[in-house]
PDB file of N, CA and C in Angstrom:
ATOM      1  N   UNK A   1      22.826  47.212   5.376  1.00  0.00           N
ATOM      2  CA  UNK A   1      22.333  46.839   6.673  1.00  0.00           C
ATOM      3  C   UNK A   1      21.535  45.538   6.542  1.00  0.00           C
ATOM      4  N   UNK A   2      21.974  44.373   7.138  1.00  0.00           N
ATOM      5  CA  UNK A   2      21.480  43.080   7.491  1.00  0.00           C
ATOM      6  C   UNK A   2      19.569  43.409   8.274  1.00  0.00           C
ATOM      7  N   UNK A   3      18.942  42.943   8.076  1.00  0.00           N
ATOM      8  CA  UNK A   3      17.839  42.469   8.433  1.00  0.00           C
ATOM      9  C   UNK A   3      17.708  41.350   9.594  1.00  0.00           C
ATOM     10  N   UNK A   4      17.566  41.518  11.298  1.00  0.00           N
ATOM     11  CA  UNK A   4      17.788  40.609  12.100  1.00  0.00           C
ATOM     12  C   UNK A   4      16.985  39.323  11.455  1.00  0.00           C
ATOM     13  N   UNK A   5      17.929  38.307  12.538  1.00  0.00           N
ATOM     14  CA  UNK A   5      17.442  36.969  11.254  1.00  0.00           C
ATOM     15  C   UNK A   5      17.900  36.084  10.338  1.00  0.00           C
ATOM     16  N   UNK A   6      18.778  37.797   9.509  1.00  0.00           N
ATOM     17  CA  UNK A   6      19.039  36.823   8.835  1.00  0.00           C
ATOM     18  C   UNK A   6      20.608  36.528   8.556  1.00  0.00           C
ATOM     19  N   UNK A   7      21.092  36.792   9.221  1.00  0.00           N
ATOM     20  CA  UNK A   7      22.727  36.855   9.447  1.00  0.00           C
ATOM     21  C   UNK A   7      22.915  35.525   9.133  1.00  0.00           C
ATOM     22  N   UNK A   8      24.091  35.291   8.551  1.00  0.00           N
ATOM     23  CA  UNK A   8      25.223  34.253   8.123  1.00  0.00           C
ATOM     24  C   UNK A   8      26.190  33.920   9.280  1.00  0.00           C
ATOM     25  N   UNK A   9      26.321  32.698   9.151  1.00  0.00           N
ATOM     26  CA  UNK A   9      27.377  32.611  10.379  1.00  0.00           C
ATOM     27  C   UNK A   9      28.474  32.495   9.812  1.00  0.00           C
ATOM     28  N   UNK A  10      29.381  33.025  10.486  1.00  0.00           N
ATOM     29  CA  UNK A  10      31.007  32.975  10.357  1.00  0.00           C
ATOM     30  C   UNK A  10      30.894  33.284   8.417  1.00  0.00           C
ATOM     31  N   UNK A  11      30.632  34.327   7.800  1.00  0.00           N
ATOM     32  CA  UNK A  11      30.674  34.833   6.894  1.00  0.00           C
ATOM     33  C   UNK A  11      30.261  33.423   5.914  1.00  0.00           C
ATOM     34  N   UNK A  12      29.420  32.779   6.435  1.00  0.00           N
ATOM     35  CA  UNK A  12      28.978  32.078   5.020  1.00  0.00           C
ATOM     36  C   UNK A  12      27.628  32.280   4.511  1.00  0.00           C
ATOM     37  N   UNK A  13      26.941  32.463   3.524  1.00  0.00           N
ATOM     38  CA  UNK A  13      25.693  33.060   2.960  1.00  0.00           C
ATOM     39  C   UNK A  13      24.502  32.160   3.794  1.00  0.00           C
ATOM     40  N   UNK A  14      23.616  32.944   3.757  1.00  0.00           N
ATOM     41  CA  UNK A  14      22.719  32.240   4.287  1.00  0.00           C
ATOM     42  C   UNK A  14      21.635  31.092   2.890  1.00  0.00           C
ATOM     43  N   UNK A  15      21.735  31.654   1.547  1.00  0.00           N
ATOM     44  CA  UNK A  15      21.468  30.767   0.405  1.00  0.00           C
ATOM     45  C   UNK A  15      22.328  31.548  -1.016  1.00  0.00           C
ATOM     46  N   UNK A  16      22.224  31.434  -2.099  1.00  0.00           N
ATOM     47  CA  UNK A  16      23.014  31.696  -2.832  1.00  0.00           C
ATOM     48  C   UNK A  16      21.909  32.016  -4.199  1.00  0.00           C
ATOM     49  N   UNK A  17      21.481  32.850  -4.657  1.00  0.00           N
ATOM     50  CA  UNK A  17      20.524  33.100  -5.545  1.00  0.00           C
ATOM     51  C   UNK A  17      20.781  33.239  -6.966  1.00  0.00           C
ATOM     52  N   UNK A  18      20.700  32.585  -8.301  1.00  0.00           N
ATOM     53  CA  UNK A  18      20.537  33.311  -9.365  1.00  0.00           C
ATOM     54  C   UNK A  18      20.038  34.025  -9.683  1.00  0.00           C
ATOM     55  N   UNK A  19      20.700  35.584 -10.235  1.00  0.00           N
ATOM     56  CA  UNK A  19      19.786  36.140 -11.159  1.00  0.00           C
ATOM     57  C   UNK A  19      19.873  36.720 -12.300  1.00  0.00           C
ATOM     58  N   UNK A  20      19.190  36.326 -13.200  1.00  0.00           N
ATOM     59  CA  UNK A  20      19.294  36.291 -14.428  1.00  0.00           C
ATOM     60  C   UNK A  20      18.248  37.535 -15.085  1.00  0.00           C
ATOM     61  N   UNK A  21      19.367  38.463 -15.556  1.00  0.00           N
ATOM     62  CA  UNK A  21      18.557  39.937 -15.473  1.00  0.00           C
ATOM     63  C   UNK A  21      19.135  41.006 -16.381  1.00  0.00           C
ATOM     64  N   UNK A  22      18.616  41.231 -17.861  1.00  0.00           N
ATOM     65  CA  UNK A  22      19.233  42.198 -18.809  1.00  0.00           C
ATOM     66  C   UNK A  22      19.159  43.572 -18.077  1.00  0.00           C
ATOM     67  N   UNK A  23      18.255  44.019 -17.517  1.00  0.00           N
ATOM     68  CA  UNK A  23      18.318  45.359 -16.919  1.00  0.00           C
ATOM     69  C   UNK A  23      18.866  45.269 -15.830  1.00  0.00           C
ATOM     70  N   UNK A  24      20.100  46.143 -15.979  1.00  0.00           N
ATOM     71  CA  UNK A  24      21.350  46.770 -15.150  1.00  0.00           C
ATOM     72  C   UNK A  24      20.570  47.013 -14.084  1.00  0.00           C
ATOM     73  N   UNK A  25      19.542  47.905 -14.076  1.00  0.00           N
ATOM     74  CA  UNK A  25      19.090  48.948 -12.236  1.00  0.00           C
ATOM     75  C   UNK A  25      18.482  48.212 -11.998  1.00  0.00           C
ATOM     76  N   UNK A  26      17.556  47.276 -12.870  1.00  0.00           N
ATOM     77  CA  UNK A  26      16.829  46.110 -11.736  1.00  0.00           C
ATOM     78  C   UNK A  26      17.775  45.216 -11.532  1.00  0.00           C
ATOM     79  N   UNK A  27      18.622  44.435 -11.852  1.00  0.00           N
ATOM     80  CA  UNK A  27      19.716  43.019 -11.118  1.00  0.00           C
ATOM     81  C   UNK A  27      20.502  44.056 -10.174  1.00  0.00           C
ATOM     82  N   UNK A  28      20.872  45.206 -10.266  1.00  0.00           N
ATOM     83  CA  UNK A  28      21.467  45.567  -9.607  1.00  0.00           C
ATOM     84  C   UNK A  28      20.686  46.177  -8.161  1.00  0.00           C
ATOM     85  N   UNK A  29      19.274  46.448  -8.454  1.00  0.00           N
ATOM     86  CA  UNK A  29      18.808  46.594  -6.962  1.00  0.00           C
ATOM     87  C   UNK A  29      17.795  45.299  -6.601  1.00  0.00           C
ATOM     88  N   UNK A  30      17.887  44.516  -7.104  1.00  0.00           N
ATOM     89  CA  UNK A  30      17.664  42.640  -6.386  1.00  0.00           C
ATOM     90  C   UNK A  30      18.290  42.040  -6.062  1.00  0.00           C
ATOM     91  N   UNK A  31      19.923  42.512  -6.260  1.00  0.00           N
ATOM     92  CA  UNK A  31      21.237  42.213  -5.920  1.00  0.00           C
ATOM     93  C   UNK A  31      21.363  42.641  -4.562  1.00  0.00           C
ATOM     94  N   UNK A  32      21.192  44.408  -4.472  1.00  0.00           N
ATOM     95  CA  UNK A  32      21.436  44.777  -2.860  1.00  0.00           C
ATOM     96  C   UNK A  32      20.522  44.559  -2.111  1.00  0.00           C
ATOM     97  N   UNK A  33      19.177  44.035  -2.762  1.00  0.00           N
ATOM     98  CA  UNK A  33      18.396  44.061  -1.483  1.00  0.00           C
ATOM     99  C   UNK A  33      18.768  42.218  -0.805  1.00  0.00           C
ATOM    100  N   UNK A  34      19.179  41.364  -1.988  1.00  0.00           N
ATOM    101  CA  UNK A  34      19.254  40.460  -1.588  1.00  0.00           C
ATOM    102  C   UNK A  34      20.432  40.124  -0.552  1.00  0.00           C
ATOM    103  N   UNK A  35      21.661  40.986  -0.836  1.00  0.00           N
ATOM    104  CA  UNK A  35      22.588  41.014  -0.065  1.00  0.00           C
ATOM    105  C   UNK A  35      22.760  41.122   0.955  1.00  0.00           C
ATOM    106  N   UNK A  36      22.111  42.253   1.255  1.00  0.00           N
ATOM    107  CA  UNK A  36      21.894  42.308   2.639  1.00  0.00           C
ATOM    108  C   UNK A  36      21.088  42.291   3.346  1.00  0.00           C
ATOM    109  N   UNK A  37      19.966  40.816   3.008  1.00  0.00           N
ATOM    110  CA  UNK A  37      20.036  39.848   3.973  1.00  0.00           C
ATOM    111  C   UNK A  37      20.540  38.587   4.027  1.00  0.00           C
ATOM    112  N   UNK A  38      22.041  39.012   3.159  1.00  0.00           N
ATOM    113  CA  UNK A  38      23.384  38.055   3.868  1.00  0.00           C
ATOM    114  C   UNK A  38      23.182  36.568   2.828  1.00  0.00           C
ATOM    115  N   UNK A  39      22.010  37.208   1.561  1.00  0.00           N
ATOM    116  CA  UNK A  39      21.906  36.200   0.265  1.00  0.00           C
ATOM    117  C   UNK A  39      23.097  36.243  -0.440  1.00  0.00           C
ATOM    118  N   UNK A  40      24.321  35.263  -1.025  1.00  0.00           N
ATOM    119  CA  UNK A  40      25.319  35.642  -1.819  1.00  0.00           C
ATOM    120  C   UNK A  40      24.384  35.401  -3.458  1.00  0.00           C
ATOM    121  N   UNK A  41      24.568  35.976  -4.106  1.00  0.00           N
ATOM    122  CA  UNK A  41      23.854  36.625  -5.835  1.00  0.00           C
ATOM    123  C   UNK A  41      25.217  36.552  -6.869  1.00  0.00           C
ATOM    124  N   UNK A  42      24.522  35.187  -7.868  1.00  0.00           N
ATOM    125  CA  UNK A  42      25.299  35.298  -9.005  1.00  0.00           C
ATOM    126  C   UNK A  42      24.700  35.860  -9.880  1.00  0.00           C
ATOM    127  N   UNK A  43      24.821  36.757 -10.752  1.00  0.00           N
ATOM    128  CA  UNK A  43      24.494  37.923 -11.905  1.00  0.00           C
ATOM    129  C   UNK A  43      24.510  37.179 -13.155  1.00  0.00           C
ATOM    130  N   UNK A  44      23.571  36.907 -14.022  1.00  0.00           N
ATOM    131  CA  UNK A  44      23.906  36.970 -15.498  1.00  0.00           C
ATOM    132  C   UNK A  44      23.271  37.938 -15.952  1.00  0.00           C
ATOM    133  N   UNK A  45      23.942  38.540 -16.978  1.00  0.00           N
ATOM    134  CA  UNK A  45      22.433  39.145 -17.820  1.00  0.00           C
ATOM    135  C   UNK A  45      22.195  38.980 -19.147  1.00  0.00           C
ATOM    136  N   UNK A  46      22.469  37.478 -19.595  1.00  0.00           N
ATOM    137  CA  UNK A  46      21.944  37.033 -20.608  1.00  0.00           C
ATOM    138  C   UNK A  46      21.335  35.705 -20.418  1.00  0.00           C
ATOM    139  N   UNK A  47      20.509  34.987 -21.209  1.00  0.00           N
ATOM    140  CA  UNK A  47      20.153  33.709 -20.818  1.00  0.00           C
ATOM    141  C   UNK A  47      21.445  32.842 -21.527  1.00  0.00           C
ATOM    142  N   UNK A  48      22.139  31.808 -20.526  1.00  0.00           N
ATOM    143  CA  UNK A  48      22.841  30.903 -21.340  1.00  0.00           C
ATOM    144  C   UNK A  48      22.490  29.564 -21.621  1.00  0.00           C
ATOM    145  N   UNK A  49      23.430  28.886 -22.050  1.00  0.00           N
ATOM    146  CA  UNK A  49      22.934  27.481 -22.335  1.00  0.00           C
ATOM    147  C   UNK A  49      23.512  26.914 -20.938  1.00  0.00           C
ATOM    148  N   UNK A  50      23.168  26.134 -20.911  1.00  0.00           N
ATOM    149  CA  UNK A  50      23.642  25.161 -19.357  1.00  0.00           C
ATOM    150  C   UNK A  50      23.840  23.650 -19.408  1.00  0.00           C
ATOM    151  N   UNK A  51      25.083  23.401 -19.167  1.00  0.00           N
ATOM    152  CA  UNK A  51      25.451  22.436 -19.540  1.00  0.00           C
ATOM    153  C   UNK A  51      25.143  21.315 -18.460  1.00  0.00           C
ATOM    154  N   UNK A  52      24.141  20.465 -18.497  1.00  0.00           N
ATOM    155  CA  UNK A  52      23.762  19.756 -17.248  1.00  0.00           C
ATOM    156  C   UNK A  52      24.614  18.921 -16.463  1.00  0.00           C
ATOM    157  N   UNK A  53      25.571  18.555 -16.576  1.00  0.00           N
ATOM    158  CA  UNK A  53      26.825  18.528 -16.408  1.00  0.00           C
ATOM    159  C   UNK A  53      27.617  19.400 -15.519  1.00  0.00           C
ATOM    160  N   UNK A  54      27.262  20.540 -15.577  1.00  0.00           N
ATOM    161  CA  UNK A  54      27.590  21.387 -14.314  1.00  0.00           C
ATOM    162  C   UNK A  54      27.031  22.674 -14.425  1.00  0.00           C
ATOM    163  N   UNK A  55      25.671  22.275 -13.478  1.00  0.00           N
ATOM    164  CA  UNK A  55      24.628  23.330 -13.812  1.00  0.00           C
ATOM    165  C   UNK A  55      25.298  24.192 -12.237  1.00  0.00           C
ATOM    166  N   UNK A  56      24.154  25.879 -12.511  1.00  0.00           N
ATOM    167  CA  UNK A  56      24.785  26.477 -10.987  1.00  0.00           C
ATOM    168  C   UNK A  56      24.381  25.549  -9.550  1.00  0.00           C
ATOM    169  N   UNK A  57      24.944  25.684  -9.073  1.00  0.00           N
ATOM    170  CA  UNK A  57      24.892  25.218  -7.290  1.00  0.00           C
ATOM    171  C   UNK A  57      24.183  26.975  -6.486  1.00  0.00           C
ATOM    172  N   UNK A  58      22.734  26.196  -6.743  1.00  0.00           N
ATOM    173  CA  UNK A  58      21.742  27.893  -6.323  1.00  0.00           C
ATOM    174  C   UNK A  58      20.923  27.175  -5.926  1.00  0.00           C
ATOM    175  N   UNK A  59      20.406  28.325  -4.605  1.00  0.00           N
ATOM    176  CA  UNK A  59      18.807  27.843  -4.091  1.00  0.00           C
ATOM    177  C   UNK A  59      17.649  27.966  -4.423  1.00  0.00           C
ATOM    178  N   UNK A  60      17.758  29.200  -5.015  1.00  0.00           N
ATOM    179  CA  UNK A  60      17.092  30.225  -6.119  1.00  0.00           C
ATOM    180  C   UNK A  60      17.290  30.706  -7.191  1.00  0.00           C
ATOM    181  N   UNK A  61      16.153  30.751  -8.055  1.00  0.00           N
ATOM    182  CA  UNK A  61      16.618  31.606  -9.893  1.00  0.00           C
ATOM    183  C   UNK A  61      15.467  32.524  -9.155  1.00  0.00           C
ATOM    184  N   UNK A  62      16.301  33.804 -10.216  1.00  0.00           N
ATOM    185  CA  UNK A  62      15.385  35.120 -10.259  1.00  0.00           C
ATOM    186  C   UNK A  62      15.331  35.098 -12.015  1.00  0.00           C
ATOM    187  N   UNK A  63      14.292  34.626 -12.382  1.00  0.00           N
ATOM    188  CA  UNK A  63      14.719  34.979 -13.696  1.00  0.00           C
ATOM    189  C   UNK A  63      13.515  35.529 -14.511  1.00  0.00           C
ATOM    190  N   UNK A  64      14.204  36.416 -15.370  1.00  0.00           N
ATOM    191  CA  UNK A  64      13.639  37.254 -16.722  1.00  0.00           C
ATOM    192  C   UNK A  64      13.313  36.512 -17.754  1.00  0.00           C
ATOM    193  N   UNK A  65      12.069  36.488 -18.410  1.00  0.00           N
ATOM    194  CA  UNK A  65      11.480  35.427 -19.234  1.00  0.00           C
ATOM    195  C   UNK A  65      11.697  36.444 -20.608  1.00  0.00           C
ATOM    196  N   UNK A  66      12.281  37.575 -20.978  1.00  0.00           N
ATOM    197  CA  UNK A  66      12.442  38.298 -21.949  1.00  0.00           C
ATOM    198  C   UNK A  66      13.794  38.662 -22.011  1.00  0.00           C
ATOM    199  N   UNK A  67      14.748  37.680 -22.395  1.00  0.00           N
ATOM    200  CA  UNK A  67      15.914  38.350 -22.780  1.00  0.00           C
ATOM    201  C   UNK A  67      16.850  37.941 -24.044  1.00  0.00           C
ATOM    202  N   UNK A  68      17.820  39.073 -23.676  1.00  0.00           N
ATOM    203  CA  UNK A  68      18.596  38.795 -25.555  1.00  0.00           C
ATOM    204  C   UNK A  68      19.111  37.038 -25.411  1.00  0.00           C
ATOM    205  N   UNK A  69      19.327  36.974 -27.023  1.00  0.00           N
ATOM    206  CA  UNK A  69      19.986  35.370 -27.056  1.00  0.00           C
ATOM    207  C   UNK A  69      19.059  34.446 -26.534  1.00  0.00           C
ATOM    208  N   UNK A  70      18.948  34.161 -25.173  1.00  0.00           N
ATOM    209  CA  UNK A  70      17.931  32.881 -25.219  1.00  0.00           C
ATOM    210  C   UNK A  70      16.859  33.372 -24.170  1.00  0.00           C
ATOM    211  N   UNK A  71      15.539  32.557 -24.401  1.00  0.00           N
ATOM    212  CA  UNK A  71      14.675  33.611 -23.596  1.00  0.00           C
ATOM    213  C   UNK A  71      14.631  32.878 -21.734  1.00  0.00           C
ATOM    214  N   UNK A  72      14.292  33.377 -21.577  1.00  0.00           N
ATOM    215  CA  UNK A  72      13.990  32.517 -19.962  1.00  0.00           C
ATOM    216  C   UNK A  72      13.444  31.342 -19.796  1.00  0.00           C
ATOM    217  N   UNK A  73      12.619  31.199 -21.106  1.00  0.00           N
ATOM    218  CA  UNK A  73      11.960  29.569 -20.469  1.00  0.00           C
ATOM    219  C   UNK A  73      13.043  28.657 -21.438  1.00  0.00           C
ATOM    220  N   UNK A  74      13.862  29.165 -22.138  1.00  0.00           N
ATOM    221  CA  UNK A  74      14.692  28.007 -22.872  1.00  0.00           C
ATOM    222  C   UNK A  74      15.684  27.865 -21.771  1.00  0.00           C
ATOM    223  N   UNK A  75      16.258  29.027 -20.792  1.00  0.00           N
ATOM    224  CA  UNK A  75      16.470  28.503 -19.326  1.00  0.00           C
ATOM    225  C   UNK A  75      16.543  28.015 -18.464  1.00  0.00           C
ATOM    226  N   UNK A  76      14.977  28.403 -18.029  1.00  0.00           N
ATOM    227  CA  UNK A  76      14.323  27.253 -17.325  1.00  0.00           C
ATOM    228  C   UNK A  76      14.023  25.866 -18.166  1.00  0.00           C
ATOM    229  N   UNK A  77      13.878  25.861 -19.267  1.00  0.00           N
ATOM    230  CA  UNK A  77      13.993  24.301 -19.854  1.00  0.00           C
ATOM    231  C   UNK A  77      15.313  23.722 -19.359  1.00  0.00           C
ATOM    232  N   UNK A  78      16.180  23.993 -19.510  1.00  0.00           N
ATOM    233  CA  UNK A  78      18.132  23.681 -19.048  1.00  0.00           C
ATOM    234  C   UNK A  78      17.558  23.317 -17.640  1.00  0.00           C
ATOM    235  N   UNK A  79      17.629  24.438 -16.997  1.00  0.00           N
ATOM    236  CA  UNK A  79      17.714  24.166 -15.375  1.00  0.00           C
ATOM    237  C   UNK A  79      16.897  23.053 -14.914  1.00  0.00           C
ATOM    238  N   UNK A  80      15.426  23.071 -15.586  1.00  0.00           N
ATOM    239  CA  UNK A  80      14.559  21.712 -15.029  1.00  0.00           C
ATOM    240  C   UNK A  80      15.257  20.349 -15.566  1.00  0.00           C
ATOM    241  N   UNK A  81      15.932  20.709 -16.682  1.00  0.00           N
ATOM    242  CA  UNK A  81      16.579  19.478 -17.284  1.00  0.00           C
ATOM    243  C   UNK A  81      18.093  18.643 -16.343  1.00  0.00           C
ATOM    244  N   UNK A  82      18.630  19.876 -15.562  1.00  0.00           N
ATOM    245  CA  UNK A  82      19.780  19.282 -14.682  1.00  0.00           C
ATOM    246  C   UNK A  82      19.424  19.413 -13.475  1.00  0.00           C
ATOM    247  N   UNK A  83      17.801  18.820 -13.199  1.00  0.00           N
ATOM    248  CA  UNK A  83      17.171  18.420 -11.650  1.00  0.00           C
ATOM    249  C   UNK A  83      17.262  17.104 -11.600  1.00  0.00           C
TER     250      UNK A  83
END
């Protein structure tokens, strides 16, 4: 159930969110709550490298500063690096 407000027009998202999230039940319920209010949510659940070159096209990071492989701020180092 949409939240008045915040509806999408003609099925396009109203912003597009990263989230970057080793635990399954939490990305997966920041996922539905974000959804429906009509946020489209890309999922990782590892930190990757990011090639600045073609970083995500997002309005928002949700991100986990504790995860396997690379941690969140070597992340957020990438992401501030392809601003």
């Amino acid at each position: 159930m949409r939240q008045p407000g915040y509806e999408s027009t003609g099925g396009v998202p109203v912003a597009t969110v990263l989230v970057v999230e080793d635990d399954e039940a939490l990305a997966a319920q920041v996922t539905r709550s974000l959804e429906e209010l009509g946020i489209e949510v890309i999922r990782w659940s590892v930190g990757r490298k990011i090639d600045p070159a073609m970083p995500p096209t997002v309005d928002l990071v949700v991100l986990d500063l504790m995860l396997p492989e690379r941690t969140g701020f070597e992340v957020l180092e990438d992401l501030r690096g392809c601003s």
